[in-house]
PDB file of N, CA and C in Angstrom:
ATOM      1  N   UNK A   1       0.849  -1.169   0.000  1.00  0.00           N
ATOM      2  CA  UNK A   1       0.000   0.000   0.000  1.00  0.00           C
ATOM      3  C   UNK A   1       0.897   1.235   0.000  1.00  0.00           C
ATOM      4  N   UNK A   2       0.748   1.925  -0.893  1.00  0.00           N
ATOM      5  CA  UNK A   2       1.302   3.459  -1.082  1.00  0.00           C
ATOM      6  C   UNK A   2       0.734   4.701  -0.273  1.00  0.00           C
ATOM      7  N   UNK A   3       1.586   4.957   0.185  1.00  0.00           N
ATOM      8  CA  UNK A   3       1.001   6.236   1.299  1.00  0.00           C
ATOM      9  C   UNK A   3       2.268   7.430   0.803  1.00  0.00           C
ATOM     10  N   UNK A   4       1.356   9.011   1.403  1.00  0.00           N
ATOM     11  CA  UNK A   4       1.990  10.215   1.370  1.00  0.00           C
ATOM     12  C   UNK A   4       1.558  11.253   2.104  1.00  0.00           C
ATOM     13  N   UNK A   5       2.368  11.769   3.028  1.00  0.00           N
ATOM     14  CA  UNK A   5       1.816  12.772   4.370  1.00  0.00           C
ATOM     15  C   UNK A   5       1.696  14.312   3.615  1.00  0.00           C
ATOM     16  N   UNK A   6       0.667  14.714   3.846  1.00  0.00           N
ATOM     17  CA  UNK A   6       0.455  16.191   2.893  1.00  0.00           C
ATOM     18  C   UNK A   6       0.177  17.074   3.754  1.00  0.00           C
ATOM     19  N   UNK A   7       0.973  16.562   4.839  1.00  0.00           N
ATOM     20  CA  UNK A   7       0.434  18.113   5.824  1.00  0.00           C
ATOM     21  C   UNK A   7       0.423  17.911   7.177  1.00  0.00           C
ATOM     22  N   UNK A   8       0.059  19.137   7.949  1.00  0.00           N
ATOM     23  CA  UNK A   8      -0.270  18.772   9.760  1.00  0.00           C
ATOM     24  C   UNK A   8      -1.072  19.360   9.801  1.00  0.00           C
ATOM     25  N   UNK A   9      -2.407  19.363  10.101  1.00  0.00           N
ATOM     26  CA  UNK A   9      -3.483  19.762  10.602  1.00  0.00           C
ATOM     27  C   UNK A   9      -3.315  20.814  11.768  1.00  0.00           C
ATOM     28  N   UNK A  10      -4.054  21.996  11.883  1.00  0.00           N
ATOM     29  CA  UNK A  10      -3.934  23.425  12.587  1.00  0.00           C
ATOM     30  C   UNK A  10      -5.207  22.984  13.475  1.00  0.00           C
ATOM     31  N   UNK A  11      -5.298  23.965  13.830  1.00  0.00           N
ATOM     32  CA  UNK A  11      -6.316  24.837  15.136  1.00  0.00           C
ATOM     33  C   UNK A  11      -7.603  25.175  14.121  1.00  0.00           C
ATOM     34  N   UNK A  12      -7.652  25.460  12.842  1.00  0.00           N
ATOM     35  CA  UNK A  12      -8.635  25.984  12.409  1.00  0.00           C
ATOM     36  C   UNK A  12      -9.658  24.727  11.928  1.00  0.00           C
ATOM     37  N   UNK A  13     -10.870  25.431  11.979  1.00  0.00           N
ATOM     38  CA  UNK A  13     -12.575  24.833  11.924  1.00  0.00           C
ATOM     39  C   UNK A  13     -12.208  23.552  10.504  1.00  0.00           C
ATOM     40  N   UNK A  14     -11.166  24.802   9.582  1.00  0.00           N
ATOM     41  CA  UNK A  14     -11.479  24.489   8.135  1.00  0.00           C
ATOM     42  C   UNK A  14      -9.690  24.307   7.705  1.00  0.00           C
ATOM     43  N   UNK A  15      -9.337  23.442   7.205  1.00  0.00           N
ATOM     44  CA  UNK A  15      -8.138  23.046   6.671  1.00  0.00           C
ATOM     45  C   UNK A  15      -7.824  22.932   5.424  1.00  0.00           C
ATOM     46  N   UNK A  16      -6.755  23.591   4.471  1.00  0.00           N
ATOM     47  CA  UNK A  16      -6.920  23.076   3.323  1.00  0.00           C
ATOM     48  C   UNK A  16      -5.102  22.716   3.474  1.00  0.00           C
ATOM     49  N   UNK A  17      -5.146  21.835   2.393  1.00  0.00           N
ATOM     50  CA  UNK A  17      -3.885  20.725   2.691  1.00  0.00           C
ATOM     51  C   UNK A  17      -3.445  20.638   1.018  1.00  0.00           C
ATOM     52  N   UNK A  18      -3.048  21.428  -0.128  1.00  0.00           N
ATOM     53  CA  UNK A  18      -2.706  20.934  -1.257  1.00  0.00           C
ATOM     54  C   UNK A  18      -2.304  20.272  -1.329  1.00  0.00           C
ATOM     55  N   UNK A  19      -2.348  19.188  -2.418  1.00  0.00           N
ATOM     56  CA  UNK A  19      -1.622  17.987  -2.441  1.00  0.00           C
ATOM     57  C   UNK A  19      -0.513  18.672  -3.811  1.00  0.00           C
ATOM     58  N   UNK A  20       0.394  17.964  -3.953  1.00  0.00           N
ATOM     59  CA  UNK A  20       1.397  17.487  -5.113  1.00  0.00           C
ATOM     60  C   UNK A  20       0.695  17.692  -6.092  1.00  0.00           C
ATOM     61  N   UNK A  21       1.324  18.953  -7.187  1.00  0.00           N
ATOM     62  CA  UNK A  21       1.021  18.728  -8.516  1.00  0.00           C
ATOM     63  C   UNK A  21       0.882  17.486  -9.521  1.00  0.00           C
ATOM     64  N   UNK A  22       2.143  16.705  -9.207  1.00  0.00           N
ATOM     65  CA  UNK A  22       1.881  15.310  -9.731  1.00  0.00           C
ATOM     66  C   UNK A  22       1.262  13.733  -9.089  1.00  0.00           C
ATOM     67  N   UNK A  23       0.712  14.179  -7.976  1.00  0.00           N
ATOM     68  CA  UNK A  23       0.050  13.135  -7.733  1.00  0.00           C
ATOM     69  C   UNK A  23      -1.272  12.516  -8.611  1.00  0.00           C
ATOM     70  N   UNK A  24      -1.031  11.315  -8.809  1.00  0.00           N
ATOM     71  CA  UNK A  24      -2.240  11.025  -9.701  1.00  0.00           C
ATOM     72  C   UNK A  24      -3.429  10.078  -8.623  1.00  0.00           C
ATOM     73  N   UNK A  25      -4.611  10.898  -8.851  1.00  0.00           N
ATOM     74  CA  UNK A  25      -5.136  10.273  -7.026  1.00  0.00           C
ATOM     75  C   UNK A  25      -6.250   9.416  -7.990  1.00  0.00           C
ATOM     76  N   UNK A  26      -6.008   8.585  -9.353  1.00  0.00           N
ATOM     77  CA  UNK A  26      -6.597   7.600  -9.251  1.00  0.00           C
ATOM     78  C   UNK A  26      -5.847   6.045  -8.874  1.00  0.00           C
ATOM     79  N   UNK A  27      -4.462   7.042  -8.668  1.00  0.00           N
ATOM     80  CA  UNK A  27      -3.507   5.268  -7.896  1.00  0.00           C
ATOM     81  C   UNK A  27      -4.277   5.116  -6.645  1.00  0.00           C
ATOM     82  N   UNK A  28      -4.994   6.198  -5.829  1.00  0.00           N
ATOM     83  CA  UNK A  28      -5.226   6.098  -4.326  1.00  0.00           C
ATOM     84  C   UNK A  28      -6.611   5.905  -4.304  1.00  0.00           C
ATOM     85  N   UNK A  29      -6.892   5.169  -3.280  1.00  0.00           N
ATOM     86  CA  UNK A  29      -8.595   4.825  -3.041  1.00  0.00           C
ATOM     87  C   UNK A  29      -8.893   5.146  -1.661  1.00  0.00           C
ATOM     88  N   UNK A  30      -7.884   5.873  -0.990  1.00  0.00           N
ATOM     89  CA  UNK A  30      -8.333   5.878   0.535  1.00  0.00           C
ATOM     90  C   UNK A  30      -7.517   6.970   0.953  1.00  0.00           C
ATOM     91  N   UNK A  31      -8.642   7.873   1.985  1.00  0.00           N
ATOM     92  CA  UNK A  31      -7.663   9.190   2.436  1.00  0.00           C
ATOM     93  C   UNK A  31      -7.876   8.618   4.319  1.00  0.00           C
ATOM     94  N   UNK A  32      -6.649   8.931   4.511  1.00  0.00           N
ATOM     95  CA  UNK A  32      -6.481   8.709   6.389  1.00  0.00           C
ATOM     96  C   UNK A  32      -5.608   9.504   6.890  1.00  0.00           C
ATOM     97  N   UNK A  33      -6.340  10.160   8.531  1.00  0.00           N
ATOM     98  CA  UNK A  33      -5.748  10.888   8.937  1.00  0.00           C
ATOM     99  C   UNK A  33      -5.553  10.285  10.191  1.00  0.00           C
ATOM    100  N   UNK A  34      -3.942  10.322  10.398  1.00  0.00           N
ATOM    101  CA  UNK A  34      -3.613   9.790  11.196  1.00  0.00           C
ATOM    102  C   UNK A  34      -2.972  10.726  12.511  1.00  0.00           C
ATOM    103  N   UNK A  35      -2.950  10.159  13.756  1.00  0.00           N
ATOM    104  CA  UNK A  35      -2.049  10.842  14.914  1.00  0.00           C
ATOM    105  C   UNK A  35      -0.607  10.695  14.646  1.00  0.00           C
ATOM    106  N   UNK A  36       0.132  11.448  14.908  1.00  0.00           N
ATOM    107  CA  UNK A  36       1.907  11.586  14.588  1.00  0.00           C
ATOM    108  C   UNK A  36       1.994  12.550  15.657  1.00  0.00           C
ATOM    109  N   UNK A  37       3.745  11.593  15.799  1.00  0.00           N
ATOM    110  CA  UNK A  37       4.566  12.020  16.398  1.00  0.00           C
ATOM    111  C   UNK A  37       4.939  13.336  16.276  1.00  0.00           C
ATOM    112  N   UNK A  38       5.712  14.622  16.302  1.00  0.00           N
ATOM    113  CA  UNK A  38       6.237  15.324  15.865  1.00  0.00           C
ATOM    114  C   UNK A  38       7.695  15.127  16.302  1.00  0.00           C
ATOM    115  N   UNK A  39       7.870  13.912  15.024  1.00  0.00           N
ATOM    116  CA  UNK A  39       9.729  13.568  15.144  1.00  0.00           C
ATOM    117  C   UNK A  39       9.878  13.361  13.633  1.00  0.00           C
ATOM    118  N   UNK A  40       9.603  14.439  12.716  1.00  0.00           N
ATOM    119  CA  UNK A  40      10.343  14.167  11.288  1.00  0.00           C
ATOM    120  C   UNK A  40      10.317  13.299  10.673  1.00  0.00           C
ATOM    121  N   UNK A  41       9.527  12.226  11.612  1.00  0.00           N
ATOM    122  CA  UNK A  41       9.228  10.976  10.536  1.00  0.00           C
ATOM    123  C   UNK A  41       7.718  10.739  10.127  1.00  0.00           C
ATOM    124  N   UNK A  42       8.089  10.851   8.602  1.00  0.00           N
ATOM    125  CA  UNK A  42       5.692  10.967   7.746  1.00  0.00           C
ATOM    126  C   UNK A  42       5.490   9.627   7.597  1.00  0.00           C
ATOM    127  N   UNK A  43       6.180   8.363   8.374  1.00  0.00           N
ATOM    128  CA  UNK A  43       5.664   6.819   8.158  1.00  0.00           C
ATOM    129  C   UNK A  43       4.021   7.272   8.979  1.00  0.00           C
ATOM    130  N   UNK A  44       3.562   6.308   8.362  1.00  0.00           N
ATOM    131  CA  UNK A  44       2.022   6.507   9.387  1.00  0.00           C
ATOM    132  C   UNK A  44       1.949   6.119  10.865  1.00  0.00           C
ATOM    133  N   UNK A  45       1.929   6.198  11.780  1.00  0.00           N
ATOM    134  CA  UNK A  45       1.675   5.872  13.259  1.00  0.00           C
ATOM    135  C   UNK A  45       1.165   4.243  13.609  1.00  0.00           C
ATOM    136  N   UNK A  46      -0.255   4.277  12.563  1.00  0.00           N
ATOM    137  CA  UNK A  46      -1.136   2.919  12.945  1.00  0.00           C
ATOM    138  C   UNK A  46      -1.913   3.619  13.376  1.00  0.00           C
ATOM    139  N   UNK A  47      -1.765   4.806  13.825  1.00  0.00           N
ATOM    140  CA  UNK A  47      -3.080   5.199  15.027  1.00  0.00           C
ATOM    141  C   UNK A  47      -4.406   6.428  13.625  1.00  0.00           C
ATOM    142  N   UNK A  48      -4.769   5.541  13.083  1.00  0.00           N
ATOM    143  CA  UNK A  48      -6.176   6.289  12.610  1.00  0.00           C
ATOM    144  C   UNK A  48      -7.329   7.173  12.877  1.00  0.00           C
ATOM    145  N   UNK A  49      -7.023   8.420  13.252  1.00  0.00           N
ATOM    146  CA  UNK A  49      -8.253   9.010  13.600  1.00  0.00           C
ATOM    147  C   UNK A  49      -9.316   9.618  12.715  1.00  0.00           C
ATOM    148  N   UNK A  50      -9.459   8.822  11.217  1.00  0.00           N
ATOM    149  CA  UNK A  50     -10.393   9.075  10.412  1.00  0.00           C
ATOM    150  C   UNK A  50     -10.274   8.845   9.192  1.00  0.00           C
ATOM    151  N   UNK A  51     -10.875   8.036   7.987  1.00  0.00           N
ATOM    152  CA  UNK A  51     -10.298   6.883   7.313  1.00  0.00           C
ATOM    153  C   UNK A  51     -11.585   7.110   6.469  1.00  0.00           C
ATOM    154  N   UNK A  52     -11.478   7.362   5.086  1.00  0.00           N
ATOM    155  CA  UNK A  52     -12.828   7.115   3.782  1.00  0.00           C
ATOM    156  C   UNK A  52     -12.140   7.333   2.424  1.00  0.00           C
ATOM    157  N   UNK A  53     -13.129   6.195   1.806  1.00  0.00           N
ATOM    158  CA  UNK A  53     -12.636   6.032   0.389  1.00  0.00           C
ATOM    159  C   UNK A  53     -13.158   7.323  -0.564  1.00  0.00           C
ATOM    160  N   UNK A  54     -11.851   7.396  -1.577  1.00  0.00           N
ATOM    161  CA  UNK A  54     -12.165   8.637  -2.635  1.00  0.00           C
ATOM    162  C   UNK A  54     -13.257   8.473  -3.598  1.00  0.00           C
ATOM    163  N   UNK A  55     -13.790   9.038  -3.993  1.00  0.00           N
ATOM    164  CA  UNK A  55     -14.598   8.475  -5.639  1.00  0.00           C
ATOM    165  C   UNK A  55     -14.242   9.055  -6.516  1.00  0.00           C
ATOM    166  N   UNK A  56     -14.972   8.877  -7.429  1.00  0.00           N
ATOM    167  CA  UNK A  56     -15.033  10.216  -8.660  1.00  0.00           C
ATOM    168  C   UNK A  56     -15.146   9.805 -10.224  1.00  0.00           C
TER     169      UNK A  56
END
């Protein structure tokens, strides 16, 4: 499974997070936001706090 960290989530209501000009998001079928460390490393945690598939 291919994963890519696009960001850290703020204080605000409303977040916007651009992704990569070249990402092609029909390789991806699933967006998850996960809890992290703040130690420089974007591997995913395991710890899921919110997980749904893309469409389109």
């Amino acid at each position: 499974m291919k994963m890519f960290s696009v960001g850290v989530l703020g204080d605000a209501a409303d977040e916007l997070l651009p992704l990569p000009p070249n990402v092609d998001l029909e390789a991806y079928s699933v967006v998850d936001v996960s809890a992290e460390a703040y130690d420089n490393n974007t591997a995913h945690s395991g710890k899921s706090l919110l997980r749904g598939t893309l469409t389109g």
